[in-house]
N, C-alpha and C. Protein backbone atom coordinates (compact mmCIF):
# COMPACT_ATOMS: atom_id res chain seq x y z
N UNK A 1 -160.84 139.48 56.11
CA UNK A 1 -159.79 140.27 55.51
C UNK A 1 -160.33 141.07 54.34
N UNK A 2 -159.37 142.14 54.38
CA UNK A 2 -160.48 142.97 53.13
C UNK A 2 -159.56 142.43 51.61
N UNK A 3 -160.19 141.79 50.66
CA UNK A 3 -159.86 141.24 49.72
C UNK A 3 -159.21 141.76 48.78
N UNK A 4 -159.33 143.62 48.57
CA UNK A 4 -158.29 144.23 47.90
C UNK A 4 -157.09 144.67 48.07
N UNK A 5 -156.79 144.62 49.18
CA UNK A 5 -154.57 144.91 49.60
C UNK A 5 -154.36 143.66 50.59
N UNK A 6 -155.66 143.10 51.34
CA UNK A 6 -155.01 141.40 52.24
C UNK A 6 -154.97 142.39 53.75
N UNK A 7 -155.52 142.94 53.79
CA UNK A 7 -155.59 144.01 55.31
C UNK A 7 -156.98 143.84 56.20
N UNK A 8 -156.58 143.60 57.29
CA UNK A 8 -157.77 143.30 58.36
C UNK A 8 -158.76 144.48 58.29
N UNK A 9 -160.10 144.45 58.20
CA UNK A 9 -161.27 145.40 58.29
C UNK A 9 -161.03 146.05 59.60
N UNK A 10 -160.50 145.59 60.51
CA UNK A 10 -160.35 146.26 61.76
C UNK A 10 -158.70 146.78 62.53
N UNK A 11 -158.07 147.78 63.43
CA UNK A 11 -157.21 148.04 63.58
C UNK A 11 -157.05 148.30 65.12
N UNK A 12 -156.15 148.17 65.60
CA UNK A 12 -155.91 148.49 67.14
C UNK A 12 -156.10 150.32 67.35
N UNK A 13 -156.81 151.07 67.83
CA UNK A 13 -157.63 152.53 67.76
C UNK A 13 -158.22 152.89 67.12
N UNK A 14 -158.99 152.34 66.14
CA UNK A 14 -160.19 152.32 65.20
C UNK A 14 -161.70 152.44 66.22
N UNK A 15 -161.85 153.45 65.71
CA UNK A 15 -163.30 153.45 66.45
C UNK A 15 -164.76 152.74 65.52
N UNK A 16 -165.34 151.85 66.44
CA UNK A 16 -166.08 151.31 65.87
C UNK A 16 -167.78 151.44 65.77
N UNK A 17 -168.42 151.01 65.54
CA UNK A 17 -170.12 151.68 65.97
C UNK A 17 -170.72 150.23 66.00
N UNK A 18 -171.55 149.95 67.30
CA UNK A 18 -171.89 148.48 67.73
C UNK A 18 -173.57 148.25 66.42
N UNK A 19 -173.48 147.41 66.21
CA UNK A 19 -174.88 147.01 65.60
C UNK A 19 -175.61 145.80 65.74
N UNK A 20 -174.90 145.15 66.71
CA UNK A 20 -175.47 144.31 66.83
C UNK A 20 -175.45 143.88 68.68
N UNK A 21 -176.30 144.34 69.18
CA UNK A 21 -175.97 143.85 70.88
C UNK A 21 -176.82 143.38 71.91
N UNK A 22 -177.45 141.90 70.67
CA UNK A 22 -177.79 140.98 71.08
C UNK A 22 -177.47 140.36 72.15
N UNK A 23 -177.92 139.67 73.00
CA UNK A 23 -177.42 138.51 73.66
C UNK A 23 -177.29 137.39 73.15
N UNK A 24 -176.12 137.19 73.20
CA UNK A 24 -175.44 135.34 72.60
C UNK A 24 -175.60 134.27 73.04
N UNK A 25 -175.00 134.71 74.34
CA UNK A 25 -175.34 133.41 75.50
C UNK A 25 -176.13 133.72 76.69
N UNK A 26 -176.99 132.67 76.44
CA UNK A 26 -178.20 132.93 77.86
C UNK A 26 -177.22 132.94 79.43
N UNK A 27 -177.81 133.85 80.28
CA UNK A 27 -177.42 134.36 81.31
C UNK A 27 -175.76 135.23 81.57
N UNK A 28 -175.55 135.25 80.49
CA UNK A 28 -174.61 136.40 80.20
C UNK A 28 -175.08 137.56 80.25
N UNK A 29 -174.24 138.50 80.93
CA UNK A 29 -174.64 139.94 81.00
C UNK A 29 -174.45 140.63 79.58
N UNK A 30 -175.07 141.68 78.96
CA UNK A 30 -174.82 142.05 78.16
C UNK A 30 -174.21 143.19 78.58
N UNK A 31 -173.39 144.18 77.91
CA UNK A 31 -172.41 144.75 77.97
C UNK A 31 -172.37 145.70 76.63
N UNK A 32 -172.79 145.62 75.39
CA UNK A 32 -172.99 146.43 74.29
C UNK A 32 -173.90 146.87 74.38
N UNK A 33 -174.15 148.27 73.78
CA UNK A 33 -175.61 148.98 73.17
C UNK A 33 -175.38 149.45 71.90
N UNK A 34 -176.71 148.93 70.81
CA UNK A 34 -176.43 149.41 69.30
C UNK A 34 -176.34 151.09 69.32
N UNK A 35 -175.69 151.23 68.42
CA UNK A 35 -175.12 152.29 67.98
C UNK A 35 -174.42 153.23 68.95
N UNK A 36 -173.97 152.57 69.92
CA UNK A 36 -172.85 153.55 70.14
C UNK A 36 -171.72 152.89 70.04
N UNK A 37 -170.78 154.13 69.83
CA UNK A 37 -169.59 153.98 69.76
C UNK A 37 -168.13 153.61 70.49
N UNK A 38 -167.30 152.24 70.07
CA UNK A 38 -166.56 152.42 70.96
C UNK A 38 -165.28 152.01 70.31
N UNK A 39 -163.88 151.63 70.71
CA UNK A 39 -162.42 152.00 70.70
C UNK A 39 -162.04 150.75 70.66
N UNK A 40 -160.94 149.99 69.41
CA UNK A 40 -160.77 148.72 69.90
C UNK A 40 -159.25 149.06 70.31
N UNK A 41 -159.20 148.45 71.41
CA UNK A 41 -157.69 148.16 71.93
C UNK A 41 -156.90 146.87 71.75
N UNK A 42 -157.86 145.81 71.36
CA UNK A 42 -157.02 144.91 71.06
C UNK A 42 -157.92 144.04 70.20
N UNK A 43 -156.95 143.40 68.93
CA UNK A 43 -157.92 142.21 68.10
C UNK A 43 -157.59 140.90 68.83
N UNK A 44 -158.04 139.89 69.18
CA UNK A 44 -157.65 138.60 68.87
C UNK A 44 -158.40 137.85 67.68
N UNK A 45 -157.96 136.83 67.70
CA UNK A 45 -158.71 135.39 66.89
C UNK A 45 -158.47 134.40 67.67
N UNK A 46 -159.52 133.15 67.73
CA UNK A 46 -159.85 132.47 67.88
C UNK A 46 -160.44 131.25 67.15
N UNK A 47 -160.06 130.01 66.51
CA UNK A 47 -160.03 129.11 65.58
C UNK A 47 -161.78 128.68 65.17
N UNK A 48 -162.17 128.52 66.31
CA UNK A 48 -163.52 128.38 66.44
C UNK A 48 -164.79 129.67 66.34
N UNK A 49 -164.02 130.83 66.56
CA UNK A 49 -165.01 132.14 66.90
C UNK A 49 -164.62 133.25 66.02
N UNK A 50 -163.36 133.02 65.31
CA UNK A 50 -162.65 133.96 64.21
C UNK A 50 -162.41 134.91 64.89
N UNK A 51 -162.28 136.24 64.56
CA UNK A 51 -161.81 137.84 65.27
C UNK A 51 -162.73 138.43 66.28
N UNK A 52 -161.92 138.49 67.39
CA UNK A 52 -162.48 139.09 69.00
C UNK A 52 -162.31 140.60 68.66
N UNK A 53 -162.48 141.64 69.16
CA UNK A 53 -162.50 142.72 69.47
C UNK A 53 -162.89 143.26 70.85
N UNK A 54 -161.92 143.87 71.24
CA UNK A 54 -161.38 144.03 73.03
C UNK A 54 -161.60 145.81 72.92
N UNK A 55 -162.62 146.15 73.41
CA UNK A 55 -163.09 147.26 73.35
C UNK A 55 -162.67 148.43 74.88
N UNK A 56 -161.77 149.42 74.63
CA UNK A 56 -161.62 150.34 75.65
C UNK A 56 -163.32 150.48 76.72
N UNK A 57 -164.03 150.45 76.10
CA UNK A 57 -165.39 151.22 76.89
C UNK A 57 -166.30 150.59 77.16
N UNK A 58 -166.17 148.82 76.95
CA UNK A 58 -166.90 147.85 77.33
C UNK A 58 -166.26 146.52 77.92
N UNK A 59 -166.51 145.68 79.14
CA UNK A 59 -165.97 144.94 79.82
C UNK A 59 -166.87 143.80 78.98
N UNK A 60 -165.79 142.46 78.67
CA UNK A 60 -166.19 141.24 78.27
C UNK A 60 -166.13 140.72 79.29
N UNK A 61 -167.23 139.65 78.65
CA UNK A 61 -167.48 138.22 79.86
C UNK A 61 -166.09 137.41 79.91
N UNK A 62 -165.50 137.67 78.93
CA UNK A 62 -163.78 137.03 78.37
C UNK A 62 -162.86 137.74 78.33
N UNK A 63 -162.43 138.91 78.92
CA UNK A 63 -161.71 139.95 78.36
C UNK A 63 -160.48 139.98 77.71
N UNK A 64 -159.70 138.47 77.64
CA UNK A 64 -158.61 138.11 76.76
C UNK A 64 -159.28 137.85 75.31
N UNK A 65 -160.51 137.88 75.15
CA UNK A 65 -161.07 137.60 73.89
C UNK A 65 -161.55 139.02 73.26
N UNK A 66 -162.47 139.30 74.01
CA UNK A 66 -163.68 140.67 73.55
C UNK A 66 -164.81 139.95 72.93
N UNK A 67 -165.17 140.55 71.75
CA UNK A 67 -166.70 140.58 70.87
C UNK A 67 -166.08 140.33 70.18
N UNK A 68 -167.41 139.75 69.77
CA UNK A 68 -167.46 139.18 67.79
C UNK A 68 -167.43 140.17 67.23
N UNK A 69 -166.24 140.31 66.17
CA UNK A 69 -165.99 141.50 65.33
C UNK A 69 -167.26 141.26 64.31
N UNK A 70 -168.17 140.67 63.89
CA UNK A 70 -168.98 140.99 63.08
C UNK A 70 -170.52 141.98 63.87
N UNK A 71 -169.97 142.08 65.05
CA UNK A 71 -171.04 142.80 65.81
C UNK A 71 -171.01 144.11 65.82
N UNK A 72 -169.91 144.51 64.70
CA UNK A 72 -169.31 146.37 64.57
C UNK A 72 -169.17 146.24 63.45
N UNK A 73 -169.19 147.96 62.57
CA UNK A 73 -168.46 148.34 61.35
C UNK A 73 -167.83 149.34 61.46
N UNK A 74 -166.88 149.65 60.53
CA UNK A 74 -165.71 150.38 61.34
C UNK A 74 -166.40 152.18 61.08
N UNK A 75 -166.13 153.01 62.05
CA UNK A 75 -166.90 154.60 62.23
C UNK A 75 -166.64 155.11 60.88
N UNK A 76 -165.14 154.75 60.43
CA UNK A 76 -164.78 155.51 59.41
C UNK A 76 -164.79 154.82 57.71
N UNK A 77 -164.47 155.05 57.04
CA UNK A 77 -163.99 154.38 55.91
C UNK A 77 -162.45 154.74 55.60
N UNK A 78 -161.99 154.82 56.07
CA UNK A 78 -160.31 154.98 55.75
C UNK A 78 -159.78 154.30 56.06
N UNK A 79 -159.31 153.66 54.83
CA UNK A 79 -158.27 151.92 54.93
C UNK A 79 -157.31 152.43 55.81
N UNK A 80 -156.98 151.07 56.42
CA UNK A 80 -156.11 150.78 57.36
C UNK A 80 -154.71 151.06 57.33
N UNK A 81 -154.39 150.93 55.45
CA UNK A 81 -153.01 151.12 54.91
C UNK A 81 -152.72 152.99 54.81
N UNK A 82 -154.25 153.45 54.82
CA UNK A 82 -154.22 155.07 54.33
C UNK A 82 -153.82 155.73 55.87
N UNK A 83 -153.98 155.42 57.07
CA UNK A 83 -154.10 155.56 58.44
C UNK A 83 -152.62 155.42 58.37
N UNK A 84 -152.11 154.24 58.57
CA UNK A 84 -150.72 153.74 58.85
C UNK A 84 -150.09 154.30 58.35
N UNK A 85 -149.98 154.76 56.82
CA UNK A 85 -148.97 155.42 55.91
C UNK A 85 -149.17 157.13 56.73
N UNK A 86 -150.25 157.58 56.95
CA UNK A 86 -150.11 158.98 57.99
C UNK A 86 -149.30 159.16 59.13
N UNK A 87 -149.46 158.59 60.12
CA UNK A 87 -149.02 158.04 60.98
C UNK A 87 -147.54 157.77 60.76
N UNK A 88 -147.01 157.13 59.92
CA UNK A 88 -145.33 157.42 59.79
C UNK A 88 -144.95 158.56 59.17
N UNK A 89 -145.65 159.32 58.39
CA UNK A 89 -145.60 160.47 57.55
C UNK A 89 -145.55 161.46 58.74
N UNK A 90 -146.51 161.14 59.21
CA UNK A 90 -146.39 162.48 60.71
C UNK A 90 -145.07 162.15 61.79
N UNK A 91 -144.98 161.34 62.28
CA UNK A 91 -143.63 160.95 62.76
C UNK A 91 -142.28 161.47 62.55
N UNK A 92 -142.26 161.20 60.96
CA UNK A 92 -141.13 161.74 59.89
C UNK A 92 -140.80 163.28 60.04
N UNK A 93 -141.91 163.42 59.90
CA UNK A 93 -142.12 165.08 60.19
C UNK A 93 -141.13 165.67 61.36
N UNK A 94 -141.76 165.22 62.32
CA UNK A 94 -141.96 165.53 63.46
C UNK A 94 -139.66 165.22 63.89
N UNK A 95 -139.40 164.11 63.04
CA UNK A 95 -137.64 163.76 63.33
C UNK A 95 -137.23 165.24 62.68
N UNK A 96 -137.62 165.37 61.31
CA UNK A 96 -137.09 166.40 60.53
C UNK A 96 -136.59 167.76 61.73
């Protein structure tokens, strides 16, 4: 969690950039390549494995799970709260 507003480092259409696409588990296919870029569509967590990331442009060995979110950083730097607050701002607009 990011420690200054209590907001997840990651968001459902946040594009992310892989850095880490190691293999974890022996005879698992791998499925990431560092530095490219890809789309999360969905977060989970998991008690034991902390935050999954379910990526549009890559198939998991788990796909109700995804990747270890520490295996990305996010493309952009624009908090999550600065995104969201646009996003209804444009909406608003758009009723007017």
């Amino acid at each position: 969690m990011n420690s200054q507003n209590n907001l997840p480092p990651f968001y459902v259409g946040q594009k992310v950039i892989c850095i880490d696409a190691k293999k974890r588990i022996p005879d698992w296919p791998i499925a990431l390549k560092e530095g490219v870029i890809y789309t999360i569509i969905a977060i989970t967590y998991r008690e034991l494995d902390g935050i999954g990331l379910v990526l549009k442009e890559a198939d998991s060995y788990y796909p109700e799970w995804g990747f270890y979110a520490d295996r990305f950083k996010p493309l952009s730097k624009q908090p999550f709260s600065e995104i969201t607050y646009s996003k209804v701002s444009e909406k608003e607009k758009c009723q007017i």
